[in-house]
C-alpha atoms as a PDB file:
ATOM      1  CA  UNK A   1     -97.237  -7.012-149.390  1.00  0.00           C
ATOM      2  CA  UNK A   2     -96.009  -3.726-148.085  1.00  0.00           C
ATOM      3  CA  UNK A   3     -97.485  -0.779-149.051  1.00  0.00           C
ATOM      4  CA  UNK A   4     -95.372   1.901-148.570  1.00  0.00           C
ATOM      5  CA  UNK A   5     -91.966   2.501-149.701  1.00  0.00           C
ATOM      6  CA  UNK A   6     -90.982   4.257-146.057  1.00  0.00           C
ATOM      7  CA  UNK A   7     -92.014   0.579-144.289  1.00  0.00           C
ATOM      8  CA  UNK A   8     -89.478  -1.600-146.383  1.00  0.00           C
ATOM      9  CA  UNK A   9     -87.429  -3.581-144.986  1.00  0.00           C
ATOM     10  CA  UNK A  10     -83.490  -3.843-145.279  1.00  0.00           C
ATOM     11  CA  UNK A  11     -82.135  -5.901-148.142  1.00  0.00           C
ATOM     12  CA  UNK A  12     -79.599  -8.261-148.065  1.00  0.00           C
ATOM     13  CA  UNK A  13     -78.595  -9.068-151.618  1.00  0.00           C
ATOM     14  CA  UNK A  14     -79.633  -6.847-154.862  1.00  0.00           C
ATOM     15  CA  UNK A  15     -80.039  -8.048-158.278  1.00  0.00           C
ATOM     16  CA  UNK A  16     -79.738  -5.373-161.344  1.00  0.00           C
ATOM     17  CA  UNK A  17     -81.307  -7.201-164.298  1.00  0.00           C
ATOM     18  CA  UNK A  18     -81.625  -3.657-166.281  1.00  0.00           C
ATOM     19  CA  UNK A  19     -81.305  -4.712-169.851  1.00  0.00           C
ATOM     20  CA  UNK A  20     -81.991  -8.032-170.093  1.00  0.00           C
ATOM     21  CA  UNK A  21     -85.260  -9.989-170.998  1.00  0.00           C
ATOM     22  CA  UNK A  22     -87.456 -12.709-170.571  1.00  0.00           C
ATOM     23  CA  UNK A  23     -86.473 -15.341-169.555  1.00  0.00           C
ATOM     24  CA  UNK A  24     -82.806 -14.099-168.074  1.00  0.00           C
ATOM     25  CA  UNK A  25     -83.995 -12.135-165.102  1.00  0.00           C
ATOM     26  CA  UNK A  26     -85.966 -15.210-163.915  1.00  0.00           C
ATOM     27  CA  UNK A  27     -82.610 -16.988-164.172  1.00  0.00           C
ATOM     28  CA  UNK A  28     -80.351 -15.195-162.585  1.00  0.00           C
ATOM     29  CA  UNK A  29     -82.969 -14.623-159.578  1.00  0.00           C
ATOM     30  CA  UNK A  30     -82.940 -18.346-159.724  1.00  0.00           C
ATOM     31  CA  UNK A  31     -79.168 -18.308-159.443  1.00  0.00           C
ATOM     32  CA  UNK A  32     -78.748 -15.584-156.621  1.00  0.00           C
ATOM     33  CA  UNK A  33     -81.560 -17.214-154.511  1.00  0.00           C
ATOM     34  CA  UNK A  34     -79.335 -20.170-154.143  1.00  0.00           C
ATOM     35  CA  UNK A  35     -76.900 -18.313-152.534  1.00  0.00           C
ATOM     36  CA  UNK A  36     -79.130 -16.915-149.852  1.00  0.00           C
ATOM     37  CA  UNK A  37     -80.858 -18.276-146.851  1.00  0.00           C
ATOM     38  CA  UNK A  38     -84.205 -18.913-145.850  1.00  0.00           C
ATOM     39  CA  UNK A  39     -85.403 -14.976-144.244  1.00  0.00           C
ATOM     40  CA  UNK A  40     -83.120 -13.169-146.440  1.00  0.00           C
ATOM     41  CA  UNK A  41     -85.002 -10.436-148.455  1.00  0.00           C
ATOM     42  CA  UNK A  42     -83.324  -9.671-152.345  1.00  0.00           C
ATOM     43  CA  UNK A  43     -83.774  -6.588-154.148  1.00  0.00           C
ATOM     44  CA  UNK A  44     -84.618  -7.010-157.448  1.00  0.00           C
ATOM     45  CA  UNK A  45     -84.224  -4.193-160.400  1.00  0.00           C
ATOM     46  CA  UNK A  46     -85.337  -4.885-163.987  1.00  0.00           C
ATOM     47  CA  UNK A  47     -86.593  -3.135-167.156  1.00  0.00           C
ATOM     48  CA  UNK A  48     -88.594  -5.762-168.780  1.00  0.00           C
ATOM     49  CA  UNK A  49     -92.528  -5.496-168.215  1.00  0.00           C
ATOM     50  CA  UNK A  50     -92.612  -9.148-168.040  1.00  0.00           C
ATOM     51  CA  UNK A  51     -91.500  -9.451-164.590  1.00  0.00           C
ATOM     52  CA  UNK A  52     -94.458  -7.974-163.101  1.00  0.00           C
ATOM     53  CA  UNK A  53     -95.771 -11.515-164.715  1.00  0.00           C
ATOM     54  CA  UNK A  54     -92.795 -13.690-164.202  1.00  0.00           C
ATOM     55  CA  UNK A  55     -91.871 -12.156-160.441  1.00  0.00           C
ATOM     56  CA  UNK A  56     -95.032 -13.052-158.887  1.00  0.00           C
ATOM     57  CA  UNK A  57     -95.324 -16.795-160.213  1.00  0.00           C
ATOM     58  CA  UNK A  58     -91.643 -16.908-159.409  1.00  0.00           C
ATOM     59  CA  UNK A  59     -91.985 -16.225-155.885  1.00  0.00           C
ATOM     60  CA  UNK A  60     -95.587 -18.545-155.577  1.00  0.00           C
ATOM     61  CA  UNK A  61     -94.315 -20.964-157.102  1.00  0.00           C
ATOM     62  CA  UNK A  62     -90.782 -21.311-155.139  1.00  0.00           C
ATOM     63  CA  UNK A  63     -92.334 -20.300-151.751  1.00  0.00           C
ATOM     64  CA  UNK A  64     -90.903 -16.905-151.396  1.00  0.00           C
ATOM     65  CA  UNK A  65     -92.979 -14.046-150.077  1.00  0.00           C
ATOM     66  CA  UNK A  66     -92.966 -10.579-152.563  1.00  0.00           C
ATOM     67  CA  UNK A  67     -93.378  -8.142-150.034  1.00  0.00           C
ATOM     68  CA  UNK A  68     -93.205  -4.903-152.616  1.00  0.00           C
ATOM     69  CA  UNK A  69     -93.335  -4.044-155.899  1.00  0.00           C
ATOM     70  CA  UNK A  70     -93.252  -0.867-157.716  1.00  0.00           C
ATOM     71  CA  UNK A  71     -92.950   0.421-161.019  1.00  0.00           C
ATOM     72  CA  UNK A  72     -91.278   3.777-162.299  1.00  0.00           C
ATOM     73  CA  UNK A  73     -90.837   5.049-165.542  1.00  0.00           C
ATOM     74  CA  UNK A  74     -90.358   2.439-166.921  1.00  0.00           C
ATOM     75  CA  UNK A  75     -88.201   0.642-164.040  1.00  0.00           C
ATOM     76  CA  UNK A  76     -89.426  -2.491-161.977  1.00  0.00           C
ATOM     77  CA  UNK A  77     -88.264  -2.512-158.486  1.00  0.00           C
ATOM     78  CA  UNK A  78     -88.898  -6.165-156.115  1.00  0.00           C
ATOM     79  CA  UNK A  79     -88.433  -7.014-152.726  1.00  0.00           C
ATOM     80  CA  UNK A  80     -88.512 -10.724-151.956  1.00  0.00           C
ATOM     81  CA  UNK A  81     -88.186 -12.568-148.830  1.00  0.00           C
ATOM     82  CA  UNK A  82     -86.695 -15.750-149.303  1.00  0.00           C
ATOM     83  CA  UNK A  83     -88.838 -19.229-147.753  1.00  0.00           C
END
């Protein structure tokens, strides 16, 4: 996992998930990560403390690779490389 906000690496799709709640982020990362291809790296934005659970097992479970995660006030911020 990166460290350091200034070492991240570009994004190629974002997700917004601001508002919504277990278990509709999962789902809609579910949904976007069928559009993308294996390498790709999706920015993920939420509100819902449950996805510092539900992110990790997401990606270990589906092979992806969270390479940052950060939280702010309240405001969850992901980067995921796709496997």
């Amino acid at each position: 996992m990166v460290d350091s906000a200034d070492s991240l690496p570009p994004t190629d799709a974002r997700l917004d998930t601001t508002g919504l709640y277990c278990p509709e982020p999962i789902m809609l990362m579910h949904n976007r990560v069928r559009d993308m291809r294996p390498g790709e790296v999706l920015e993920v934005v939420a509100s819902d403390p449950a996805t510092t659970r539900d992110i990790p097992k997401f990606c270990s479970f589906l092979g992806h690779e969270l390479i940052y995660q950060h939280e702010d006030d309240g405001r969850y911020r992901y980067l995921i490389r796709l496997g």
